[in-house]
C-alpha atoms as a PDB file:
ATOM      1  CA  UNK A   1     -11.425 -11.507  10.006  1.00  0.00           C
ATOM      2  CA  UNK A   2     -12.355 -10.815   6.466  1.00  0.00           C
ATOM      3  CA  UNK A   3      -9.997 -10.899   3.206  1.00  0.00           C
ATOM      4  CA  UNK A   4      -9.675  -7.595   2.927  1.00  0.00           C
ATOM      5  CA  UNK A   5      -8.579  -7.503   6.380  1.00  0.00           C
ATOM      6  CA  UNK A   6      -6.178 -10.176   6.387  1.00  0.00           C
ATOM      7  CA  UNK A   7      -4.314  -8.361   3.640  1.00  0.00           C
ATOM      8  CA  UNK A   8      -4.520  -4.867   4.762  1.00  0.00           C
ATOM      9  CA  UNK A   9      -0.931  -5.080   5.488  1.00  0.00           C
ATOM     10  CA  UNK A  10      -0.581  -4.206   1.426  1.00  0.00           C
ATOM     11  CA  UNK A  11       2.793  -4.326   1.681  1.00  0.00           C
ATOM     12  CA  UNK A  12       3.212  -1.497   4.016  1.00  0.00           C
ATOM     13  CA  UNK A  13       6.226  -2.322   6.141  1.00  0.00           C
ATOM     14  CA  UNK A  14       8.453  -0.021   3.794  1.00  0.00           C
ATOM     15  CA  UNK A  15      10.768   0.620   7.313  1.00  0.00           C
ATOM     16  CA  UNK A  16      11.061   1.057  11.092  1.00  0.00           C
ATOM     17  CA  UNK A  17      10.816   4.457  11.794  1.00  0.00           C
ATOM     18  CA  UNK A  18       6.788   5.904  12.210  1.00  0.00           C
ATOM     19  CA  UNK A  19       6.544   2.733  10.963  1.00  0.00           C
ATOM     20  CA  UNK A  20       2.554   3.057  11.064  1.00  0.00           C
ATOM     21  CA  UNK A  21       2.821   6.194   9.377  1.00  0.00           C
ATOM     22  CA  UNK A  22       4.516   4.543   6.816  1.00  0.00           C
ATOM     23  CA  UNK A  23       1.980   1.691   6.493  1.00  0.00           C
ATOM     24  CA  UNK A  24      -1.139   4.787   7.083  1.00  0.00           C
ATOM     25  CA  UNK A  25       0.256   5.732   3.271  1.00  0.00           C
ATOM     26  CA  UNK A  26      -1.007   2.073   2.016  1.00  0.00           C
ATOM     27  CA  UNK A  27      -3.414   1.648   4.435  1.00  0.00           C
ATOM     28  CA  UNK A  28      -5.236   5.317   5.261  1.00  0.00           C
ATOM     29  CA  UNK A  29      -7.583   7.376   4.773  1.00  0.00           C
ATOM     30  CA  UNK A  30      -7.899  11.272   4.837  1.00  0.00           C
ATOM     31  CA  UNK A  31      -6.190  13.345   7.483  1.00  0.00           C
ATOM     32  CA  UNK A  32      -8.473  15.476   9.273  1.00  0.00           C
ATOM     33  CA  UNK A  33     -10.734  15.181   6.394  1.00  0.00           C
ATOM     34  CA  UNK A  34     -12.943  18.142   7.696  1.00  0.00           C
ATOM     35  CA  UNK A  35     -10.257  20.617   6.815  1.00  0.00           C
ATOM     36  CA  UNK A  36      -8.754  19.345   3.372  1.00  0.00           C
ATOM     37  CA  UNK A  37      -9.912  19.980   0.241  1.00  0.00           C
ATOM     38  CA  UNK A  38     -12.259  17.390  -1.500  1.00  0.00           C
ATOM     39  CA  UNK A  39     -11.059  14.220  -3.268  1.00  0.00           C
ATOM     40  CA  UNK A  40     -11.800  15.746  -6.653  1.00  0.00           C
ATOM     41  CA  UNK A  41      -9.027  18.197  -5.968  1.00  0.00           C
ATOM     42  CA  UNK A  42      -6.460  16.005  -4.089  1.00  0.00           C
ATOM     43  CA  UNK A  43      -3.646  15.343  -5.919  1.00  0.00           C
ATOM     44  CA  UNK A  44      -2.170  11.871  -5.152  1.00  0.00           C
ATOM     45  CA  UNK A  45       0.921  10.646  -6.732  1.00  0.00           C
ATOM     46  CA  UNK A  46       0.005  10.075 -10.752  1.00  0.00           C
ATOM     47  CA  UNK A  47       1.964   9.469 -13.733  1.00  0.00           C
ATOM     48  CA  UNK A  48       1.714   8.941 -17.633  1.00  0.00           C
ATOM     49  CA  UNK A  49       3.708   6.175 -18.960  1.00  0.00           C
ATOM     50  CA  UNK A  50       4.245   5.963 -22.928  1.00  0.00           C
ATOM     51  CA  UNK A  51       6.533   3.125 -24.188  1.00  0.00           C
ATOM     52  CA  UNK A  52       6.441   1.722 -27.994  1.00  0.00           C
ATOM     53  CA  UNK A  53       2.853   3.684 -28.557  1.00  0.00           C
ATOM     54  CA  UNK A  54       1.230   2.485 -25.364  1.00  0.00           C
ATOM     55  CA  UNK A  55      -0.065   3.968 -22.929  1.00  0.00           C
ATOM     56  CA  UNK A  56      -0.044   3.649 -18.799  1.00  0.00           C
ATOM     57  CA  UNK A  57      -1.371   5.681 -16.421  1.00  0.00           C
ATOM     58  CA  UNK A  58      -0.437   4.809 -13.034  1.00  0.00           C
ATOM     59  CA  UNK A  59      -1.620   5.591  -9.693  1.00  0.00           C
ATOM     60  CA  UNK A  60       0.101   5.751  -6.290  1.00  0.00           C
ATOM     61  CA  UNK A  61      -2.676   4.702  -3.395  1.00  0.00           C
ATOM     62  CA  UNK A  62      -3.980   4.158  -0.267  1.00  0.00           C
ATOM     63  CA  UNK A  63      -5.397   0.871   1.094  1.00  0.00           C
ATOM     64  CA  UNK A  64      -8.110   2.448   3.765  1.00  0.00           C
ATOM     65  CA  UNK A  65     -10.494   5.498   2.892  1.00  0.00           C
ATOM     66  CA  UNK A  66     -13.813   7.135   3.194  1.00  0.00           C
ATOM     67  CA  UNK A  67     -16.877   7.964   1.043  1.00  0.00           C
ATOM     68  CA  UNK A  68     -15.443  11.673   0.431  1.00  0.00           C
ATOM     69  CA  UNK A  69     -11.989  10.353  -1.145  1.00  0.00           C
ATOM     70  CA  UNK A  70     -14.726   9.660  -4.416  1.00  0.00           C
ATOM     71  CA  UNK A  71     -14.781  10.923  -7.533  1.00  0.00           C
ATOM     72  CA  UNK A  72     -11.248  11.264  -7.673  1.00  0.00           C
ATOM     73  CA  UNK A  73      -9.532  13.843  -9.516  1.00  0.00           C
ATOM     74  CA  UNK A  74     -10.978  14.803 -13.510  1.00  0.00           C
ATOM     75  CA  UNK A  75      -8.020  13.350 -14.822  1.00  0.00           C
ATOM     76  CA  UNK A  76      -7.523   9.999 -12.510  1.00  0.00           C
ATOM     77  CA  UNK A  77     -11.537   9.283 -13.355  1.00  0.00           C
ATOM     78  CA  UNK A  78     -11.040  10.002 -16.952  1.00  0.00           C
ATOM     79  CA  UNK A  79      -7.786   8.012 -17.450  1.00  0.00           C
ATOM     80  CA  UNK A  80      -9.181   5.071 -15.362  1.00  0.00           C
ATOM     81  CA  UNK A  81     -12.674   5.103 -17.715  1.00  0.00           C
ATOM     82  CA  UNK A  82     -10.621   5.200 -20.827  1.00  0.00           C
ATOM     83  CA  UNK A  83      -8.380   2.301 -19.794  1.00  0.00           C
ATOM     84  CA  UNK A  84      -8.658  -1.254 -21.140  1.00  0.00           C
ATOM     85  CA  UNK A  85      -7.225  -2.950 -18.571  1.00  0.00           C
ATOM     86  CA  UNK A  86      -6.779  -2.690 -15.021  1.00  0.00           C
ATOM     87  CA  UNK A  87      -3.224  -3.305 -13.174  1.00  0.00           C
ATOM     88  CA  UNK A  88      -3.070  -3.976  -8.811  1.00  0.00           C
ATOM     89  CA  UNK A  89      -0.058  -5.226  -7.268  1.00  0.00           C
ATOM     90  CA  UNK A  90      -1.713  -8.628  -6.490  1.00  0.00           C
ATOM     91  CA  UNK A  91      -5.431 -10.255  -7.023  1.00  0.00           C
ATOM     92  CA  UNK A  92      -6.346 -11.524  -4.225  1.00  0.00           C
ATOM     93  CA  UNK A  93      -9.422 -13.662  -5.816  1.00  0.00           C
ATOM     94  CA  UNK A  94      -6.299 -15.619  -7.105  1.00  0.00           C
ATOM     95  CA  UNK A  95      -5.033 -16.789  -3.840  1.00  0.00           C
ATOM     96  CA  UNK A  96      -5.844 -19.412  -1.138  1.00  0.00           C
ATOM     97  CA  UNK A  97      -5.946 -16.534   1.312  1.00  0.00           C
ATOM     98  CA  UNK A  98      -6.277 -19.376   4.098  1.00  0.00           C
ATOM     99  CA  UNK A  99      -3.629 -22.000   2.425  1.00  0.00           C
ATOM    100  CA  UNK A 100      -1.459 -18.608   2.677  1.00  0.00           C
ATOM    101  CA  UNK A 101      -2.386 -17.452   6.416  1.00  0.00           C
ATOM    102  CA  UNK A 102      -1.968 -21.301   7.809  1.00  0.00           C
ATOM    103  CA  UNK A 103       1.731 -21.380   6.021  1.00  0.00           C
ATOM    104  CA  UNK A 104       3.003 -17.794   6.575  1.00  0.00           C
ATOM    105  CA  UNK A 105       0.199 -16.081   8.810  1.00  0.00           C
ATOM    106  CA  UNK A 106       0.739 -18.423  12.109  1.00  0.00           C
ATOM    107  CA  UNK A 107       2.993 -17.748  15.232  1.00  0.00           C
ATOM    108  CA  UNK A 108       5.681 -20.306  16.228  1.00  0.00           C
ATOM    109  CA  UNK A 109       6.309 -21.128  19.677  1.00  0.00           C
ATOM    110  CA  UNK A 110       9.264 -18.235  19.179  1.00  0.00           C
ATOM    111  CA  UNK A 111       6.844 -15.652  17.727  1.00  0.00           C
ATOM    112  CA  UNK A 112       4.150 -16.094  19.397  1.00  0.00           C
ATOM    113  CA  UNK A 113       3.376 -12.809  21.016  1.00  0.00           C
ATOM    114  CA  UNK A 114       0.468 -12.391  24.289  1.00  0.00           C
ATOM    115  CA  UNK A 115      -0.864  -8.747  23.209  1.00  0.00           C
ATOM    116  CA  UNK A 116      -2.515  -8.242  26.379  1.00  0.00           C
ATOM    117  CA  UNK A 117       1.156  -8.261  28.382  1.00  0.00           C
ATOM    118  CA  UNK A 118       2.489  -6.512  25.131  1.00  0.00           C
ATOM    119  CA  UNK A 119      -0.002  -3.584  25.115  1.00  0.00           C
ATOM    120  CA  UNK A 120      -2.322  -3.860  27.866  1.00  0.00           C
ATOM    121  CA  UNK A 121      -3.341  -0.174  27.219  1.00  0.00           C
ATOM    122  CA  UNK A 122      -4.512  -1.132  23.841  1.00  0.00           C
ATOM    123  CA  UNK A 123      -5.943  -4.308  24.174  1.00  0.00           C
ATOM    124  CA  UNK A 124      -7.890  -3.421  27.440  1.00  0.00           C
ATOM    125  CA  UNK A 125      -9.611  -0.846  24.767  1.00  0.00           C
ATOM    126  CA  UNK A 126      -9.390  -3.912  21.937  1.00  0.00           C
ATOM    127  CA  UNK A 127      -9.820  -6.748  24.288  1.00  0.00           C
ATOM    128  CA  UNK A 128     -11.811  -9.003  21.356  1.00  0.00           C
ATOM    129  CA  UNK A 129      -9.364  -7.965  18.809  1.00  0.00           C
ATOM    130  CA  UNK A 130      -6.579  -8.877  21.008  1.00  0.00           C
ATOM    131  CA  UNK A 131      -7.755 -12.198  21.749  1.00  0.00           C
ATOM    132  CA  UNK A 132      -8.460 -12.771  18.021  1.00  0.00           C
ATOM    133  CA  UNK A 133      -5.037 -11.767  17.075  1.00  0.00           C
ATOM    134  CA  UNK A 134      -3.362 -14.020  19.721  1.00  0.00           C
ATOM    135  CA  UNK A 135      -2.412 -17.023  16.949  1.00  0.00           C
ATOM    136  CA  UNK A 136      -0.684 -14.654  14.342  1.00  0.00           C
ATOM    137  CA  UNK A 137       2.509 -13.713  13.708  1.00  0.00           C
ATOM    138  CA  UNK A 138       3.771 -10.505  15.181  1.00  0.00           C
ATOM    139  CA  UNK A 139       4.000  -9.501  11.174  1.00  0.00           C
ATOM    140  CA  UNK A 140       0.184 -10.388  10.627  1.00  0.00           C
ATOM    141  CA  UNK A 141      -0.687  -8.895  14.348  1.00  0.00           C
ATOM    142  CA  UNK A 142       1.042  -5.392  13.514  1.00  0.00           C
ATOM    143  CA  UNK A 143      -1.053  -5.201   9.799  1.00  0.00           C
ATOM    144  CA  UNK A 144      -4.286  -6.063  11.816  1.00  0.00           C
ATOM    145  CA  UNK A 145      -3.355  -3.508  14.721  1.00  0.00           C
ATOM    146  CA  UNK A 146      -2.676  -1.033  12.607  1.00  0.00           C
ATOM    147  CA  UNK A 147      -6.128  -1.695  10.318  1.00  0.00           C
ATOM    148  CA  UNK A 148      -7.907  -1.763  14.036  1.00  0.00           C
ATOM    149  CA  UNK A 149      -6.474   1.983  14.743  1.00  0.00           C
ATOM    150  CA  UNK A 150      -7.213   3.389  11.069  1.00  0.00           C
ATOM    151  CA  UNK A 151     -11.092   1.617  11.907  1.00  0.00           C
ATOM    152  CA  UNK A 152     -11.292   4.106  15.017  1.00  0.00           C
ATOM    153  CA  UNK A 153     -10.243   6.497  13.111  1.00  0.00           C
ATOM    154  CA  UNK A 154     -13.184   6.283  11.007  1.00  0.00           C
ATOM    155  CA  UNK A 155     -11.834   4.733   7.828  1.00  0.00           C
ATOM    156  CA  UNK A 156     -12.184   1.580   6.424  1.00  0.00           C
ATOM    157  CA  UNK A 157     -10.520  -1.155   4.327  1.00  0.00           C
ATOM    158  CA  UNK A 158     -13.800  -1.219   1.466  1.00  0.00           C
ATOM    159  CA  UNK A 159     -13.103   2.087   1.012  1.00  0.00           C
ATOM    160  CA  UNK A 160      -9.503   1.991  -0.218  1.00  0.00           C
ATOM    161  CA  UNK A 161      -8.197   3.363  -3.503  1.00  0.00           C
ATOM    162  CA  UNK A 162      -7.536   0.032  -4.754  1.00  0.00           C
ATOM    163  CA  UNK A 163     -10.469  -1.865  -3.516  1.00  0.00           C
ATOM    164  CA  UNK A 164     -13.134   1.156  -5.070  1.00  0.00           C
ATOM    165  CA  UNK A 165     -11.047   0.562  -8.047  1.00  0.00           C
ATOM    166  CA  UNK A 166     -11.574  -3.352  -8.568  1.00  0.00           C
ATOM    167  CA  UNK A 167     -15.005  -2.874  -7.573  1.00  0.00           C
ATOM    168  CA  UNK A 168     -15.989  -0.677 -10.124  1.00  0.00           C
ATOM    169  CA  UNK A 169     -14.124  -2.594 -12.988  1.00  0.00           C
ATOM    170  CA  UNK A 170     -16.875  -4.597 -14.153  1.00  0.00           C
ATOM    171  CA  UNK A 171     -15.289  -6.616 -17.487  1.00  0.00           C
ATOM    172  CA  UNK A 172     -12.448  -5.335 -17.718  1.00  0.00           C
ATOM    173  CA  UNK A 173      -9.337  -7.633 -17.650  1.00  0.00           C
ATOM    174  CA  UNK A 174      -7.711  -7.627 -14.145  1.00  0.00           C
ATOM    175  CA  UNK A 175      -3.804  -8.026 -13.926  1.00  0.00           C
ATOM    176  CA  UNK A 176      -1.577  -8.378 -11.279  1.00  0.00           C
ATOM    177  CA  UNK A 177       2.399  -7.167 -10.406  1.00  0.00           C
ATOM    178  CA  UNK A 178       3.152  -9.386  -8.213  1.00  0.00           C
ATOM    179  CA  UNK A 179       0.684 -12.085  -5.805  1.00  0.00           C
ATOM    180  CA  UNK A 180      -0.393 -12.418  -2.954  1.00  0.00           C
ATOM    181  CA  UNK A 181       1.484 -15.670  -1.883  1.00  0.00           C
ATOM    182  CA  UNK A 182       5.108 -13.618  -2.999  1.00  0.00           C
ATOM    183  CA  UNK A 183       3.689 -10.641  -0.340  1.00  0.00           C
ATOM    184  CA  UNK A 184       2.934 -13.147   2.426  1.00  0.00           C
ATOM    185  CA  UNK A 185       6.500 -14.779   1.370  1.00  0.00           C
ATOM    186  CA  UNK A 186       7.860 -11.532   1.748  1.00  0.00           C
ATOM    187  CA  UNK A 187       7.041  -9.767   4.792  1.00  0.00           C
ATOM    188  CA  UNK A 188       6.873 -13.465   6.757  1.00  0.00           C
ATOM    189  CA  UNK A 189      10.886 -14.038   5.768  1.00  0.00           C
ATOM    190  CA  UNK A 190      11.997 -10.855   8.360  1.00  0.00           C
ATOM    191  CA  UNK A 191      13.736 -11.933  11.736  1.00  0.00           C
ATOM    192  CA  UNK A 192      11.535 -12.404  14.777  1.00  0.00           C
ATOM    193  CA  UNK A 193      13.431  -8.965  16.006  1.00  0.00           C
ATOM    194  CA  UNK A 194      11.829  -7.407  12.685  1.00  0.00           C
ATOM    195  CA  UNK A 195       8.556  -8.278  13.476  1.00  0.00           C
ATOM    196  CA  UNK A 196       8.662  -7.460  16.904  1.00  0.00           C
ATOM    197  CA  UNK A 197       9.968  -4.204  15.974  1.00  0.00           C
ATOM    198  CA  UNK A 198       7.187  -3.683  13.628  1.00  0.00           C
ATOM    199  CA  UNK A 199       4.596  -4.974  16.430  1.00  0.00           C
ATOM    200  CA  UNK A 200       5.557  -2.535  18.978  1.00  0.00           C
ATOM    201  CA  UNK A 201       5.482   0.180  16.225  1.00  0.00           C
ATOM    202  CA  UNK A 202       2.118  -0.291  15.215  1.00  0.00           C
ATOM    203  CA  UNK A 203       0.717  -0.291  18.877  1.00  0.00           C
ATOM    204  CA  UNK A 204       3.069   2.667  19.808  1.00  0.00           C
ATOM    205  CA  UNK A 205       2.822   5.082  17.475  1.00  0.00           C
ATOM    206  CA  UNK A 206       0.817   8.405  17.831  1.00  0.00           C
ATOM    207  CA  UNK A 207      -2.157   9.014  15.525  1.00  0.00           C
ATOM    208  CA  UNK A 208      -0.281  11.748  14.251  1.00  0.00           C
ATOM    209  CA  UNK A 209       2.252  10.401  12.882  1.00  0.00           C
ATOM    210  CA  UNK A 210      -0.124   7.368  11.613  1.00  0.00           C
ATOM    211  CA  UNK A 211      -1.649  10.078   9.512  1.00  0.00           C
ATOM    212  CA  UNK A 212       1.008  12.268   8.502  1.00  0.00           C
ATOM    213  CA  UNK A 213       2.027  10.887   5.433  1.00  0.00           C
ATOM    214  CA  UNK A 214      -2.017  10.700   3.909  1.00  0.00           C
ATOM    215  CA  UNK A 215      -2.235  14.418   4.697  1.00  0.00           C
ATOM    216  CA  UNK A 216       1.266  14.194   2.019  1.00  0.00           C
ATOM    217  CA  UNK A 217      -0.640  11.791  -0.356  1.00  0.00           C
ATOM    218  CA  UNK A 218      -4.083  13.491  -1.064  1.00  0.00           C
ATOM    219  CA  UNK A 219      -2.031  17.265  -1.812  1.00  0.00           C
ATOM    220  CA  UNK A 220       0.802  14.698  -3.305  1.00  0.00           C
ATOM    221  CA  UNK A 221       3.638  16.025  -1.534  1.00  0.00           C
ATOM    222  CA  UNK A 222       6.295  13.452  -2.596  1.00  0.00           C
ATOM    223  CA  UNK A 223       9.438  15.200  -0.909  1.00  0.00           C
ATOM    224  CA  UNK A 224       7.352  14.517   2.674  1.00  0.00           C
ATOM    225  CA  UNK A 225       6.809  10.833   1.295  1.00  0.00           C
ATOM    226  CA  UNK A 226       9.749  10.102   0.266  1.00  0.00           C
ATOM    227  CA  UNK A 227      11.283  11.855   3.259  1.00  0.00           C
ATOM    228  CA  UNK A 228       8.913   9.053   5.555  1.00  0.00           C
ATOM    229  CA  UNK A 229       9.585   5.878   3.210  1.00  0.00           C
ATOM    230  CA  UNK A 230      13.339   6.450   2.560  1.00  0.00           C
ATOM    231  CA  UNK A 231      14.455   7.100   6.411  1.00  0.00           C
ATOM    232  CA  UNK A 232      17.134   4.053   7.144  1.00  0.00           C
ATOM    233  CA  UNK A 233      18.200   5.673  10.770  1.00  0.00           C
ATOM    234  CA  UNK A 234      19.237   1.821  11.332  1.00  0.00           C
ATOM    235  CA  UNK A 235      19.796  -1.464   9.649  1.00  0.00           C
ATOM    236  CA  UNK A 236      16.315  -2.345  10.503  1.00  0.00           C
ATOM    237  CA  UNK A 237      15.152   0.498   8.728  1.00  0.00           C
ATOM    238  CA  UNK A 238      17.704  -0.290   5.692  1.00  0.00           C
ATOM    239  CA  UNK A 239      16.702  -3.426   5.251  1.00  0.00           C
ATOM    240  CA  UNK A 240      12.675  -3.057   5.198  1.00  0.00           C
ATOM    241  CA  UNK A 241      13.650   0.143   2.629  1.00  0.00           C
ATOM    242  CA  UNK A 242      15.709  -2.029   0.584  1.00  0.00           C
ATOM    243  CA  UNK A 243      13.459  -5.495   0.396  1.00  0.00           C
ATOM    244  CA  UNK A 244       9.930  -4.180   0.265  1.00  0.00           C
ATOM    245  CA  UNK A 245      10.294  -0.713  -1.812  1.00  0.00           C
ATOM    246  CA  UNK A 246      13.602  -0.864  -3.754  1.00  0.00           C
ATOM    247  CA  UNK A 247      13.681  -4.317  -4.952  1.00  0.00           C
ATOM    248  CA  UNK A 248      10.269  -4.808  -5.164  1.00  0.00           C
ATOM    249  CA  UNK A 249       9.958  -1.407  -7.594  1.00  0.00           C
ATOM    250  CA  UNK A 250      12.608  -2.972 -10.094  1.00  0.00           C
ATOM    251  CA  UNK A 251      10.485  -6.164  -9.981  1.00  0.00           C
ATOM    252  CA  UNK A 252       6.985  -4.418 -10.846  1.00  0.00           C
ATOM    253  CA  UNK A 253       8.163  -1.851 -13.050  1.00  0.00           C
ATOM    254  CA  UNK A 254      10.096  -5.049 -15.006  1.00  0.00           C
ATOM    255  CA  UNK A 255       6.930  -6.511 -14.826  1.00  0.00           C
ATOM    256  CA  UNK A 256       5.190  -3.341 -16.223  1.00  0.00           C
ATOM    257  CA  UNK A 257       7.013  -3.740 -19.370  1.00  0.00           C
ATOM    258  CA  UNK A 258       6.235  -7.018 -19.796  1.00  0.00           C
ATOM    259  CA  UNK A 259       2.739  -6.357 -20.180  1.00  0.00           C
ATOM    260  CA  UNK A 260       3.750  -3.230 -22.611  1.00  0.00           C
ATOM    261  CA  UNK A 261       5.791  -6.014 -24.739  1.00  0.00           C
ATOM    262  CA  UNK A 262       2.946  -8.767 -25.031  1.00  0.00           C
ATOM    263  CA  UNK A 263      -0.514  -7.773 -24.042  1.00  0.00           C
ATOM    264  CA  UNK A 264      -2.429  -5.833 -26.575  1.00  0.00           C
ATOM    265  CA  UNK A 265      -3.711  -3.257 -24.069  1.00  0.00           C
ATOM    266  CA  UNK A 266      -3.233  -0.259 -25.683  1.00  0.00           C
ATOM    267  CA  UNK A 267      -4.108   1.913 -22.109  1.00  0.00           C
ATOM    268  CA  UNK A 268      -3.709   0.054 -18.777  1.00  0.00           C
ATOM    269  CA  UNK A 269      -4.421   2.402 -15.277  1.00  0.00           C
ATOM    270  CA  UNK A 270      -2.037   0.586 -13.041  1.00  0.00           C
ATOM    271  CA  UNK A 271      -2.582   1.008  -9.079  1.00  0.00           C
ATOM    272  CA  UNK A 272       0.318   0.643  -6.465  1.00  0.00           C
ATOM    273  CA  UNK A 273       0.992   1.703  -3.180  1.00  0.00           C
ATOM    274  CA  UNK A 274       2.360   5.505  -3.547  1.00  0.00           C
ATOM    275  CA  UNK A 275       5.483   4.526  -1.234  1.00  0.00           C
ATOM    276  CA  UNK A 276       6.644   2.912  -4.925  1.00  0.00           C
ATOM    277  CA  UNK A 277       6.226   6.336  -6.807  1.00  0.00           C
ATOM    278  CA  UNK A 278       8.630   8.302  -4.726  1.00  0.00           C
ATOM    279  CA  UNK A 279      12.046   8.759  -3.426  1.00  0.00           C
ATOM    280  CA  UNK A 280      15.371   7.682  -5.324  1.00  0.00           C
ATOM    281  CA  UNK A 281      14.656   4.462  -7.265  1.00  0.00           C
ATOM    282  CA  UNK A 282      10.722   4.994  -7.575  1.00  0.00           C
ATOM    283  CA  UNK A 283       8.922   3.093 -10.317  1.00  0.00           C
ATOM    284  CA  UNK A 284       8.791   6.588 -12.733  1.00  0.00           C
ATOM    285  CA  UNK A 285      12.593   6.945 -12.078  1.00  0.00           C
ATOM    286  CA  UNK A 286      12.733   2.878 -13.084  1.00  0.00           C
ATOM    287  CA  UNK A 287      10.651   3.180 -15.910  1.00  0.00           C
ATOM    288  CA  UNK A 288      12.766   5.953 -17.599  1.00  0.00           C
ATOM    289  CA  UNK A 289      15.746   4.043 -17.358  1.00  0.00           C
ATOM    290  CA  UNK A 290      14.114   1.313 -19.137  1.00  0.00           C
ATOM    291  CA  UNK A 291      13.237   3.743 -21.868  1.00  0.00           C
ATOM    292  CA  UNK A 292       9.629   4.799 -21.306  1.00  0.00           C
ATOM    293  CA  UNK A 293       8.328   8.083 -21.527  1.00  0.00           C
ATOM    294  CA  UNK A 294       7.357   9.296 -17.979  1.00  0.00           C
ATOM    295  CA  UNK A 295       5.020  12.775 -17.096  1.00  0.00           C
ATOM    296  CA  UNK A 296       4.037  13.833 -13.958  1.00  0.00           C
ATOM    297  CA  UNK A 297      -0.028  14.276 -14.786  1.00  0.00           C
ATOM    298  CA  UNK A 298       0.082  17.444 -12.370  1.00  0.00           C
ATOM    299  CA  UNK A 299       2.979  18.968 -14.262  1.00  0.00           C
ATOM    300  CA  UNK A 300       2.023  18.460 -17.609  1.00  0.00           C
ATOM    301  CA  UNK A 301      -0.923  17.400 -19.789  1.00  0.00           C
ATOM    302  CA  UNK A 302      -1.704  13.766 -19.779  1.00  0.00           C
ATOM    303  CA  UNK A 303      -5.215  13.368 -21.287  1.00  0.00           C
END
């Protein structure tokens, strides 16, 4: 299981309902990608910043892609070439990615979950993967399900927004929102019901509604998205809402600011998961309370 793999969750269990769709927005790639329109016209969730003569541009993403999601947009490639510094939600060459999966990764003797009597649809399809998935937590089994699924799909982890990104950043400084140990804290502190819940979800749910919400990100339909993230039809639902987009967007926008107060980037591209830059306390709604200067780059002129 490679690195990229063992964090593909990326921090998508925003709630219950479709829950894969919700985590296909971090974690996706295009949605019938013969019949949209070419990355270089998608138009993905993207915002200006401005705040005491800096500058921010910042990008809502996708975890899982395809060679025809590149170039991006005019505007994301220019803003991202212009930039001199790069912003992710965590760095994951900054973590002891197997320190992390031996502390927060493993099943107990209560979580431990036997996929095959779980699913035996999908695993007699994914027999290997089901086997290799056998000592995880159900939280860590329904990230790597779900990454499995996208894979048939035809999309692939190296070819996320965030990953092509970092790739191509050569010297540029690298900072991160959060890290990867608080996202493994995170998503490993929910109930065994939770992550059961989110277990079944992943196996359960139709491709279509896996890939609903990309078809919403690449033509950056943000009523759909928000409409997907923001559903709390239960408590479940509430609190995976709550913890992982609501809190955590008051944390990394706080964060944002921080970096506007005492770094001497004068133009940062910042990369998050485009579940953060909708609904009713998204990161631009955040950042204009604190007193920043938000446009919406396909609304108005940014560069």
């Amino acid at each position: 299981m490679g690195l990229t793999s063992q964090l593909g969750f990326k921090l998508s269990f925003a709630a219950r309902k479709h829950f894969s769709a919700r985590m296909g927005l971090f974690i996706a790639g295009a949605f019938f990608c013969t019949s949209i329109a070419a990355a270089e016209t998608d138009t993905p969730p993207f915002y200006k910043i401005t705040y005491q003569g800096k500058q921010a541009f910042l990008l809502g993403s996708i975890h899982v892609g395809k060679a025809d999601f590149y170039p991006m947009a005019p505007v994301i490639e220019q803003a991202y070439a212009q930039a001199d510094a790069l912003v992710i939600e965590a760095d994951v060459t900054k973590a002891n990615t197997q320190q992390l999966l031996s502390q927060y990764g493993l099943a107990t003797q209560e979580t431990k979950v036997d996929l095959a009597q779980v699913s035996p649809d999908f695993c007699q399809q994914s027999m290997t993967v089901c086997q290799g998935l056998s000592p995880l937590a159900p939280w860590l089994q329904a990230a790597q399900v779900t990454l499995v699924r996208y894979n048939q799909l035809g999309l692939n982890a190296e070819e996320g927004v965030d990953v092509t990104l970092v790739a191509k950043n050569k010297s540029r400084p690298l900072l991160e929102l959060e890290s990867v140990k608080f996202q493994f804290e995170l998503i490993s502190s929910f109930s065994t019901q939770t992550q059961l819940q989110m277990l079944d979800e992943a196996i359960t749910s139709s491709d279509a509604d896996m890939l609903e919400m990309v078809a919403a990100w690449r033509i950056g339909d943000k009523q759909v998205l928000a409409n997907i993230m923001e559903d709390q039809s239960d408590e479940l639902a509430k609190e995976l809402v709550e913890k992982l987009l609501w809190q955590r967007n008051h944390q990394m926008s706080q964060r944002t600011m921080e970096f506007f107060k005492e770094n001497q980037y004068q133009q940062m591209f910042i990369v998050v998961g485009a579940g953060h830059l909708v609904g009713s306390q998204s990161m631009p709604i955040i950042f204009k309370s604190l007193g920043a200067e938000v446009i919406d780059c396909w609304q108005d002129q940014c560069l």
